[in-house]
PDB file of N, CA and C in Angstrom:
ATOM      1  N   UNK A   1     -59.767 102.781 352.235  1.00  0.00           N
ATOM      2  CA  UNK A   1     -60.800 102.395 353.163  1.00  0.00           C
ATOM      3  C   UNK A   1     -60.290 102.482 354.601  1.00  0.00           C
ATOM      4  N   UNK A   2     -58.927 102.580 354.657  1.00  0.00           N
ATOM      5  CA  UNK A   2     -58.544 101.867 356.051  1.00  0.00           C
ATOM      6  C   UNK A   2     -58.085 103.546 356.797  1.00  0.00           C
ATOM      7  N   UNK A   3     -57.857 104.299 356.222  1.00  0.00           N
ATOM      8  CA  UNK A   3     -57.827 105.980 356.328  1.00  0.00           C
ATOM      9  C   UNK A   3     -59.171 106.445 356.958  1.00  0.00           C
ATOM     10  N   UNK A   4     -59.935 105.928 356.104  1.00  0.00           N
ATOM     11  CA  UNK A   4     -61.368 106.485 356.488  1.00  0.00           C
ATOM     12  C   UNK A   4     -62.107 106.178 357.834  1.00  0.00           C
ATOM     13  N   UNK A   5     -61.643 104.577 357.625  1.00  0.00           N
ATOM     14  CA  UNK A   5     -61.681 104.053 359.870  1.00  0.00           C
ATOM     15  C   UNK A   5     -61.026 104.542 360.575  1.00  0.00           C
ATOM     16  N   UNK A   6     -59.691 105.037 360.376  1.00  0.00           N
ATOM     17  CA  UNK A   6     -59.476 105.842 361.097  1.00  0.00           C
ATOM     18  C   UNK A   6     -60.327 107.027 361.773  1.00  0.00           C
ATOM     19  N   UNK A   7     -60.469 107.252 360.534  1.00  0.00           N
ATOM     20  CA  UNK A   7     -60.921 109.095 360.359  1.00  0.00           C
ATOM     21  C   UNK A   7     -62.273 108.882 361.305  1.00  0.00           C
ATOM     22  N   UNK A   8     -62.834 107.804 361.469  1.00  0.00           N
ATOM     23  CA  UNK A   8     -64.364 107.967 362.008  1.00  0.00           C
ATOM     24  C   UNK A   8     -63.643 106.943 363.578  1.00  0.00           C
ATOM     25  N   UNK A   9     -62.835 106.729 363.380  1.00  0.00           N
ATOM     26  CA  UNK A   9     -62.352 105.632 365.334  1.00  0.00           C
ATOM     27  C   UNK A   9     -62.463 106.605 365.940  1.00  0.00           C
ATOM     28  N   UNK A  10     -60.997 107.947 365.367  1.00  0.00           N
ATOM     29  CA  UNK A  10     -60.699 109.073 365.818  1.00  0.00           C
ATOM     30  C   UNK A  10     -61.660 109.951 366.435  1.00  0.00           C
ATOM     31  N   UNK A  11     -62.663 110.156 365.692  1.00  0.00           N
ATOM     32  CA  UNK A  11     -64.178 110.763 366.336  1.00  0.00           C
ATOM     33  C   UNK A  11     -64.334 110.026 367.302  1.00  0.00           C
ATOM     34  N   UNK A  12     -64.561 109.180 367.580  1.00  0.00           N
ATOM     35  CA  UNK A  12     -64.967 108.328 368.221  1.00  0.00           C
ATOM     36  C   UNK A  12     -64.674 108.213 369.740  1.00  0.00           C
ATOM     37  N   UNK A  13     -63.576 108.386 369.667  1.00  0.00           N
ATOM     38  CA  UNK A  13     -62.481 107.696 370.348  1.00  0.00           C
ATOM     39  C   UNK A  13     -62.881 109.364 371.386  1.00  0.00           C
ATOM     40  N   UNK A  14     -62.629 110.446 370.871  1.00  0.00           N
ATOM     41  CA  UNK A  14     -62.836 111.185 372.207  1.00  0.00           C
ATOM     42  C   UNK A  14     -64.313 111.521 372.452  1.00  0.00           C
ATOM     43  N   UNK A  15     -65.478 110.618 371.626  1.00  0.00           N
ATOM     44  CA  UNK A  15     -66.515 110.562 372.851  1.00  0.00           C
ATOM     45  C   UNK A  15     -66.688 109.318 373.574  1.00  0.00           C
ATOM     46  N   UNK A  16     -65.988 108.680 373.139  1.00  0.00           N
ATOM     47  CA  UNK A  16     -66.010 106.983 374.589  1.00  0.00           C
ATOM     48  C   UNK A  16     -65.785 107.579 375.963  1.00  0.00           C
ATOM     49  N   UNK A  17     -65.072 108.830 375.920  1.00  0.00           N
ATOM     50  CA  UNK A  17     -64.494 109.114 377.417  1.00  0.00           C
ATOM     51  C   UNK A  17     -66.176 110.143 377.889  1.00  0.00           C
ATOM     52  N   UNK A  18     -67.269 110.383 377.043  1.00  0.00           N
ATOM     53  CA  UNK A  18     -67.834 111.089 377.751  1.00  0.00           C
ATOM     54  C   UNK A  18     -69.713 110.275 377.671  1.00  0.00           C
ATOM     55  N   UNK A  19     -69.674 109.554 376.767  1.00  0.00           N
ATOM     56  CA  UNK A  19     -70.911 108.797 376.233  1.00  0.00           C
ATOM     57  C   UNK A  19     -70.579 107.320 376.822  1.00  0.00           C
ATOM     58  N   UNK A  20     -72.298 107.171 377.335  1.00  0.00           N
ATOM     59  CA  UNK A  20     -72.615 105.312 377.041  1.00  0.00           C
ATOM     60  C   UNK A  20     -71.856 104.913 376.114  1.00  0.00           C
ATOM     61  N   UNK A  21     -72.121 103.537 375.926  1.00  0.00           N
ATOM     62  CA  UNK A  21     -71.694 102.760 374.764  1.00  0.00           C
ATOM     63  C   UNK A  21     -72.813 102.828 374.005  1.00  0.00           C
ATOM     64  N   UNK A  22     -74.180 102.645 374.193  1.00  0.00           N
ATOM     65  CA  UNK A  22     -74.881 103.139 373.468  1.00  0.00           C
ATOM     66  C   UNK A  22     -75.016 104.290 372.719  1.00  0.00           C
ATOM     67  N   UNK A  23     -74.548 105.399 373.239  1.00  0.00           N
ATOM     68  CA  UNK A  23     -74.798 106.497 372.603  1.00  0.00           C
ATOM     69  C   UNK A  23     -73.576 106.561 371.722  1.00  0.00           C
ATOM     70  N   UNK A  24     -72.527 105.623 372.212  1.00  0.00           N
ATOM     71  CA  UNK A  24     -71.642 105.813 370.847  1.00  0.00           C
ATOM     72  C   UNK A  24     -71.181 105.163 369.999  1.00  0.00           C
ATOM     73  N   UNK A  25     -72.175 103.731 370.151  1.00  0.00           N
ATOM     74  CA  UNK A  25     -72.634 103.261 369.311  1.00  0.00           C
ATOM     75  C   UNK A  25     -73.467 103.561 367.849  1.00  0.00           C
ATOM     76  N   UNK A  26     -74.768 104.797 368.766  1.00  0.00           N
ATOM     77  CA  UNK A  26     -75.492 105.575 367.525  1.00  0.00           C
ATOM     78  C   UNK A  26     -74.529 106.719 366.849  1.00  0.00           C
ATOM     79  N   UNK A  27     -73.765 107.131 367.898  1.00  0.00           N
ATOM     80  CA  UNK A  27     -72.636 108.245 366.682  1.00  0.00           C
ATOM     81  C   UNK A  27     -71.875 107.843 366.044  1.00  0.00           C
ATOM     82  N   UNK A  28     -71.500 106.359 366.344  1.00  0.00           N
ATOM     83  CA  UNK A  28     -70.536 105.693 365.063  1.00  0.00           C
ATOM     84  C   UNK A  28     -71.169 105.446 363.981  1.00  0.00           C
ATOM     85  N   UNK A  29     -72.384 105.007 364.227  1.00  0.00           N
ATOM     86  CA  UNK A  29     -73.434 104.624 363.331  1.00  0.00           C
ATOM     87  C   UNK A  29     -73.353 106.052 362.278  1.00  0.00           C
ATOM     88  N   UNK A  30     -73.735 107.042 362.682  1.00  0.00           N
ATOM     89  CA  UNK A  30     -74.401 108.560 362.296  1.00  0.00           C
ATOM     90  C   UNK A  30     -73.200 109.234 361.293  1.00  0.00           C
ATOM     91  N   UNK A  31     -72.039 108.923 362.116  1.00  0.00           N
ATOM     92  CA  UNK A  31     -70.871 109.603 361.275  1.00  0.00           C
ATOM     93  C   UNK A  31     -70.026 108.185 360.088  1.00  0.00           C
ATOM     94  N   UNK A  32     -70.586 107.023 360.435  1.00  0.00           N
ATOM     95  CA  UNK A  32     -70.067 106.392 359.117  1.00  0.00           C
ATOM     96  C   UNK A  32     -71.002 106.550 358.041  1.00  0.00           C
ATOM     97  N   UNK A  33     -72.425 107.140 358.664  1.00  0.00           N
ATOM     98  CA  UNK A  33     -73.223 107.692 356.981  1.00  0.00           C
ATOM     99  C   UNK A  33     -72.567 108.655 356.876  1.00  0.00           C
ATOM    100  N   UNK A  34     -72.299 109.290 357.694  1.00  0.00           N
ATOM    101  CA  UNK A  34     -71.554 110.916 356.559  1.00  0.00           C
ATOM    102  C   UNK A  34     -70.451 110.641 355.861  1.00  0.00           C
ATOM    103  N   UNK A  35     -69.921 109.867 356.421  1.00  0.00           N
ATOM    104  CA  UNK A  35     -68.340 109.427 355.787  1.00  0.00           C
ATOM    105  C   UNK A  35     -68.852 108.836 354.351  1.00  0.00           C
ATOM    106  N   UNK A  36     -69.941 108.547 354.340  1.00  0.00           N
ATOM    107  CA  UNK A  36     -70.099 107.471 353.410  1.00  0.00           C
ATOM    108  C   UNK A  36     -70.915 108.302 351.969  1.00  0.00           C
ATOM    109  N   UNK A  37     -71.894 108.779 352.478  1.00  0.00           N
ATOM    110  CA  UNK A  37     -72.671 110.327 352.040  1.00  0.00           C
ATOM    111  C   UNK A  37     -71.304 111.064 351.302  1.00  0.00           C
ATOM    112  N   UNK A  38     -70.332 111.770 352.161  1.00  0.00           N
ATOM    113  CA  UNK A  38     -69.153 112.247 351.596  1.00  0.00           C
ATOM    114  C   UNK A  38     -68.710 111.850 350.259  1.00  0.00           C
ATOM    115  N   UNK A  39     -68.164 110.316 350.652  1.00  0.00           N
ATOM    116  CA  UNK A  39     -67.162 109.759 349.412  1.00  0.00           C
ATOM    117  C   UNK A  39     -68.442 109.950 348.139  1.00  0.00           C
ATOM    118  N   UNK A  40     -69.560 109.247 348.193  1.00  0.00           N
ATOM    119  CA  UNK A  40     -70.285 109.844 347.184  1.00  0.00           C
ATOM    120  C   UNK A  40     -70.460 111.174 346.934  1.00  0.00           C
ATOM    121  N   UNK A  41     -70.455 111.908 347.331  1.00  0.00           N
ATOM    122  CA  UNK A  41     -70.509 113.159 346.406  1.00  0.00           C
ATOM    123  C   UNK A  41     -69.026 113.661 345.992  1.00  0.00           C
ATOM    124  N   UNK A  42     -67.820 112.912 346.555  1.00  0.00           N
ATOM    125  CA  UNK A  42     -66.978 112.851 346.051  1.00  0.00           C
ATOM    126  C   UNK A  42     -66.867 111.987 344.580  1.00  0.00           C
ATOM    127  N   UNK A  43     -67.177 111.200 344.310  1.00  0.00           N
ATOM    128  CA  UNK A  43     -67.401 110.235 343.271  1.00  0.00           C
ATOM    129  C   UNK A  43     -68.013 111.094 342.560  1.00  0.00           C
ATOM    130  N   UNK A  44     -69.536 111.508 342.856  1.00  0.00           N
ATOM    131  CA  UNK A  44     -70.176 112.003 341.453  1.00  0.00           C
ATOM    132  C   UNK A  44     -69.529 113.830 341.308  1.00  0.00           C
ATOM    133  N   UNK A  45     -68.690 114.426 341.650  1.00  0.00           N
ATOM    134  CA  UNK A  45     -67.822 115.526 341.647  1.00  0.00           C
ATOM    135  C   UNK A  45     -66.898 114.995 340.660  1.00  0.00           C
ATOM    136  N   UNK A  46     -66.417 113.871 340.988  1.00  0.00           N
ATOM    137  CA  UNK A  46     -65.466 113.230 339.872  1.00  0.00           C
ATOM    138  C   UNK A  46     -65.898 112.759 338.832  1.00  0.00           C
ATOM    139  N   UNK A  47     -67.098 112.241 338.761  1.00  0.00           N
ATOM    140  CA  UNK A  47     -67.847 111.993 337.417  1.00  0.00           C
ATOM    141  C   UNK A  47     -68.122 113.001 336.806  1.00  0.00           C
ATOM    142  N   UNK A  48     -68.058 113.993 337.443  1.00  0.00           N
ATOM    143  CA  UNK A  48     -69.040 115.364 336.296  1.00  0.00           C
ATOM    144  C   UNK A  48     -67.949 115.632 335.765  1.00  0.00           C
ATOM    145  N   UNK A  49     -66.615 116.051 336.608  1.00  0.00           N
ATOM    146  CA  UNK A  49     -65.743 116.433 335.558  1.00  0.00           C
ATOM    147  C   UNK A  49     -64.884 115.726 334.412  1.00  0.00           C
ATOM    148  N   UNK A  50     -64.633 114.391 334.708  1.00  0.00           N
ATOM    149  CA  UNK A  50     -64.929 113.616 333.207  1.00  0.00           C
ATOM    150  C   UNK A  50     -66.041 113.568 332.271  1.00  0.00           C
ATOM    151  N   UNK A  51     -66.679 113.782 332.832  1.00  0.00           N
ATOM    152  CA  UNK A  51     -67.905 114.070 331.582  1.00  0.00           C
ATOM    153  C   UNK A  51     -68.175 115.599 330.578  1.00  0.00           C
ATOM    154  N   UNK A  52     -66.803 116.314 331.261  1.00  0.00           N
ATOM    155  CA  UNK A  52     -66.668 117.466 330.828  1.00  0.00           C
ATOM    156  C   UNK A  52     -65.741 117.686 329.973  1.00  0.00           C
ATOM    157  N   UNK A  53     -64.805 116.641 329.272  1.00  0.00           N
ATOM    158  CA  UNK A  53     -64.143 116.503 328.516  1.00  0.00           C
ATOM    159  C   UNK A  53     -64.719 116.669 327.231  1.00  0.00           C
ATOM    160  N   UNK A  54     -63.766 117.243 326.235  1.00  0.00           N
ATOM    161  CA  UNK A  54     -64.324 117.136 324.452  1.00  0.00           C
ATOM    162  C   UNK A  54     -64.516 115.347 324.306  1.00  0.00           C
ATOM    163  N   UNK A  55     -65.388 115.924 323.366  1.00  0.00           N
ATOM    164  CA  UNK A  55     -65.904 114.114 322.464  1.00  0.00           C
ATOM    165  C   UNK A  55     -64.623 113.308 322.588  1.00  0.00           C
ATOM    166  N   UNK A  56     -63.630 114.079 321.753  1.00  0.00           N
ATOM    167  CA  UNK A  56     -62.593 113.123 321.422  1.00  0.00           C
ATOM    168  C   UNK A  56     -61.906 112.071 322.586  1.00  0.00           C
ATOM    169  N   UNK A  57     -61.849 112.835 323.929  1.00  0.00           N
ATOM    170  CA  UNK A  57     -61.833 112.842 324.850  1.00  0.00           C
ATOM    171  C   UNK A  57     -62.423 111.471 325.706  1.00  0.00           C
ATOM    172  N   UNK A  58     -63.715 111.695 325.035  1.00  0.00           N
ATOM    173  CA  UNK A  58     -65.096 110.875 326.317  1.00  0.00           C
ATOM    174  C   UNK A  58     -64.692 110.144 326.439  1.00  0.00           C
ATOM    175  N   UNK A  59     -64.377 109.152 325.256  1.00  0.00           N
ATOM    176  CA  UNK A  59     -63.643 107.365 325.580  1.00  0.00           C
ATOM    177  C   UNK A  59     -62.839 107.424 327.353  1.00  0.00           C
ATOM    178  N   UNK A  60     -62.178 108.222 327.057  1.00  0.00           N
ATOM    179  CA  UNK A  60     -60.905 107.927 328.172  1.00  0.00           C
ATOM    180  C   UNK A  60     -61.734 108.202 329.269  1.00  0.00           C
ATOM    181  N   UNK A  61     -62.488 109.712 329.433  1.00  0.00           N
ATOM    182  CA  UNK A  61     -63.356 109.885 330.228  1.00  0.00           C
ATOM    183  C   UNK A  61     -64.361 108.865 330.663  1.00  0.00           C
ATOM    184  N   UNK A  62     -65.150 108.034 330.404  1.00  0.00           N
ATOM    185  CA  UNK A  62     -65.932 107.304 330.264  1.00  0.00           C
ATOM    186  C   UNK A  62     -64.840 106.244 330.906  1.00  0.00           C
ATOM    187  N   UNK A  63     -63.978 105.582 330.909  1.00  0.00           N
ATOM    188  CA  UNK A  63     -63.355 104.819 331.212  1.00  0.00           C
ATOM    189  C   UNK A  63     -62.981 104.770 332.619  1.00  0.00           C
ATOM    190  N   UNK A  64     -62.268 106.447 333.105  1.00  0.00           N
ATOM    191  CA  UNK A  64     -62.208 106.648 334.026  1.00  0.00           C
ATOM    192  C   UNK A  64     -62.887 106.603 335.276  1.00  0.00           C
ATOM    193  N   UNK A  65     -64.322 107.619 334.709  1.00  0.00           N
ATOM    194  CA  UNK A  65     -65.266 107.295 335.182  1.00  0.00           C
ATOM    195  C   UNK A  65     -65.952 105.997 335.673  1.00  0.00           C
ATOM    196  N   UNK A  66     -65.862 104.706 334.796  1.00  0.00           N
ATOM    197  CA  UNK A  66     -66.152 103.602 335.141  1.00  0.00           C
ATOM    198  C   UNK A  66     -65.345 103.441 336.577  1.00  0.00           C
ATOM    199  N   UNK A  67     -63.936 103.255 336.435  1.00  0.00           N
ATOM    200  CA  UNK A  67     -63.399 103.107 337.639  1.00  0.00           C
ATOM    201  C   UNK A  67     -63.303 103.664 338.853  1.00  0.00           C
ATOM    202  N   UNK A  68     -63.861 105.099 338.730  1.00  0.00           N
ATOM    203  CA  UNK A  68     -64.207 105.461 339.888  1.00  0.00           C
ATOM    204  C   UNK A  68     -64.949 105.132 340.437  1.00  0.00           C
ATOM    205  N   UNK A  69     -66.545 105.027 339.716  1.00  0.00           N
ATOM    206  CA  UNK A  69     -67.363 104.134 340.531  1.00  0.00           C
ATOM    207  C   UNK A  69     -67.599 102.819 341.263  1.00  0.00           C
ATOM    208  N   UNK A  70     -66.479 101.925 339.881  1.00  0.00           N
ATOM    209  CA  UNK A  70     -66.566 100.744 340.781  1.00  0.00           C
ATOM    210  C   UNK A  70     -65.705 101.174 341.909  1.00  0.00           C
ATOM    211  N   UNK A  71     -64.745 101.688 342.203  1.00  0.00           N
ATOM    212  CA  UNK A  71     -63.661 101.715 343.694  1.00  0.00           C
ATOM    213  C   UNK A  71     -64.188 102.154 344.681  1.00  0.00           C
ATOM    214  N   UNK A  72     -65.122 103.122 343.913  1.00  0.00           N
ATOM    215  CA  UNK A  72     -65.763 103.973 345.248  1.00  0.00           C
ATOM    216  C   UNK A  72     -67.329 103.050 345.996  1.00  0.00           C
ATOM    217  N   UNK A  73     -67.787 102.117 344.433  1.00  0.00           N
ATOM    218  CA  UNK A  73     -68.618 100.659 345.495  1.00  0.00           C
ATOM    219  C   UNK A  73     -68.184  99.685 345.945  1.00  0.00           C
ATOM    220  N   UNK A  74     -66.803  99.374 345.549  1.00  0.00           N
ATOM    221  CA  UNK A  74     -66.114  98.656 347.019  1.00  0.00           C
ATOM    222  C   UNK A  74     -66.263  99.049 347.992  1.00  0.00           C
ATOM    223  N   UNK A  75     -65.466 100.433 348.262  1.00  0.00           N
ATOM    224  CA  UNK A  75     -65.454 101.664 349.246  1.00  0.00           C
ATOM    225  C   UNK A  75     -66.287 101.269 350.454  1.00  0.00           C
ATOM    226  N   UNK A  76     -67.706 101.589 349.358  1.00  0.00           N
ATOM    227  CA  UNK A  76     -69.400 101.209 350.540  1.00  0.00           C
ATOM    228  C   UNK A  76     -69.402 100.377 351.138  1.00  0.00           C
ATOM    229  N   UNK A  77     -68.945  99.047 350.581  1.00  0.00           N
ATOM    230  CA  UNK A  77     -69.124  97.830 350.761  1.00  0.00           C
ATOM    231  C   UNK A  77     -68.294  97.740 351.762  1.00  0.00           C
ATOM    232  N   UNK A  78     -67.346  97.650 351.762  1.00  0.00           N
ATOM    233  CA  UNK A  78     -65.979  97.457 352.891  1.00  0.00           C
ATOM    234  C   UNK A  78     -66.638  98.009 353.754  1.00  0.00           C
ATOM    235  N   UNK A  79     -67.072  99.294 354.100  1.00  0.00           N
ATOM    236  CA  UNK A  79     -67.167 100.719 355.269  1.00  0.00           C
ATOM    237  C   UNK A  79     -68.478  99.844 355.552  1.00  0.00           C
ATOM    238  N   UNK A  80     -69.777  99.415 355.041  1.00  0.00           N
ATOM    239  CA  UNK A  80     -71.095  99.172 355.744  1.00  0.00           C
ATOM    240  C   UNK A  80     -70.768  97.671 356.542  1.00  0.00           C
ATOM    241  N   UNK A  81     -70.073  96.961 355.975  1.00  0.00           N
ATOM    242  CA  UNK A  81     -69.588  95.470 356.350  1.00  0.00           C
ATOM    243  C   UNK A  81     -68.929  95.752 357.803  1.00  0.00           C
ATOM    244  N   UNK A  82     -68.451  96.802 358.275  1.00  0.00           N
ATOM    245  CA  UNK A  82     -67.227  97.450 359.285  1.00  0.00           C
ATOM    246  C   UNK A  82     -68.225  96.927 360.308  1.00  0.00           C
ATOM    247  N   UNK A  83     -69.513  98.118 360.295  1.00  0.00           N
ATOM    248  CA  UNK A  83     -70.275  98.374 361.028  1.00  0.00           C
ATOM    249  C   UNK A  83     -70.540  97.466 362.131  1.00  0.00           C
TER     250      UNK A  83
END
């Protein structure tokens, strides 16, 4: 989570020198949905391919899968709470 604030300060950070605070206020806003948009389709990229495992397989798959999702709805949670 704490990579990812970076990753969106960093944006950030070289339009403070040219934007209101308002206006970069709304681009912090704009680029922590993409950040956020991102990790989900990162998540369900990772779900498909556990779900692409043989039967014998699924258990573990299925397992995995569980945990990705829950980490990746912490993830949300942490990143929208930032805001």
């Amino acid at each position: 989570m704490e990579k990812l604030k970076i990753i969106v300060d960093e944006a950030i950070g070289e339009l403070e020198k040219t934007l209101s605070k308002d206006q970069v206020d709304e681009v912090s806003r704009v680029i922590n949905a993409a950040v956020i948009r991102g990790m989900l389709e990162g998540q369900h990229r990772a779900v498909d391919a556990c779900n692409n495992f043989a039967d014998a397989e699924q258990d573990m798959a299925h397992k995995i899968a569980t945990a990705i999702r829950k980490k990746n709805d912490a993830l949300i949670v942490n990143l929208s709470s930032m805001r």
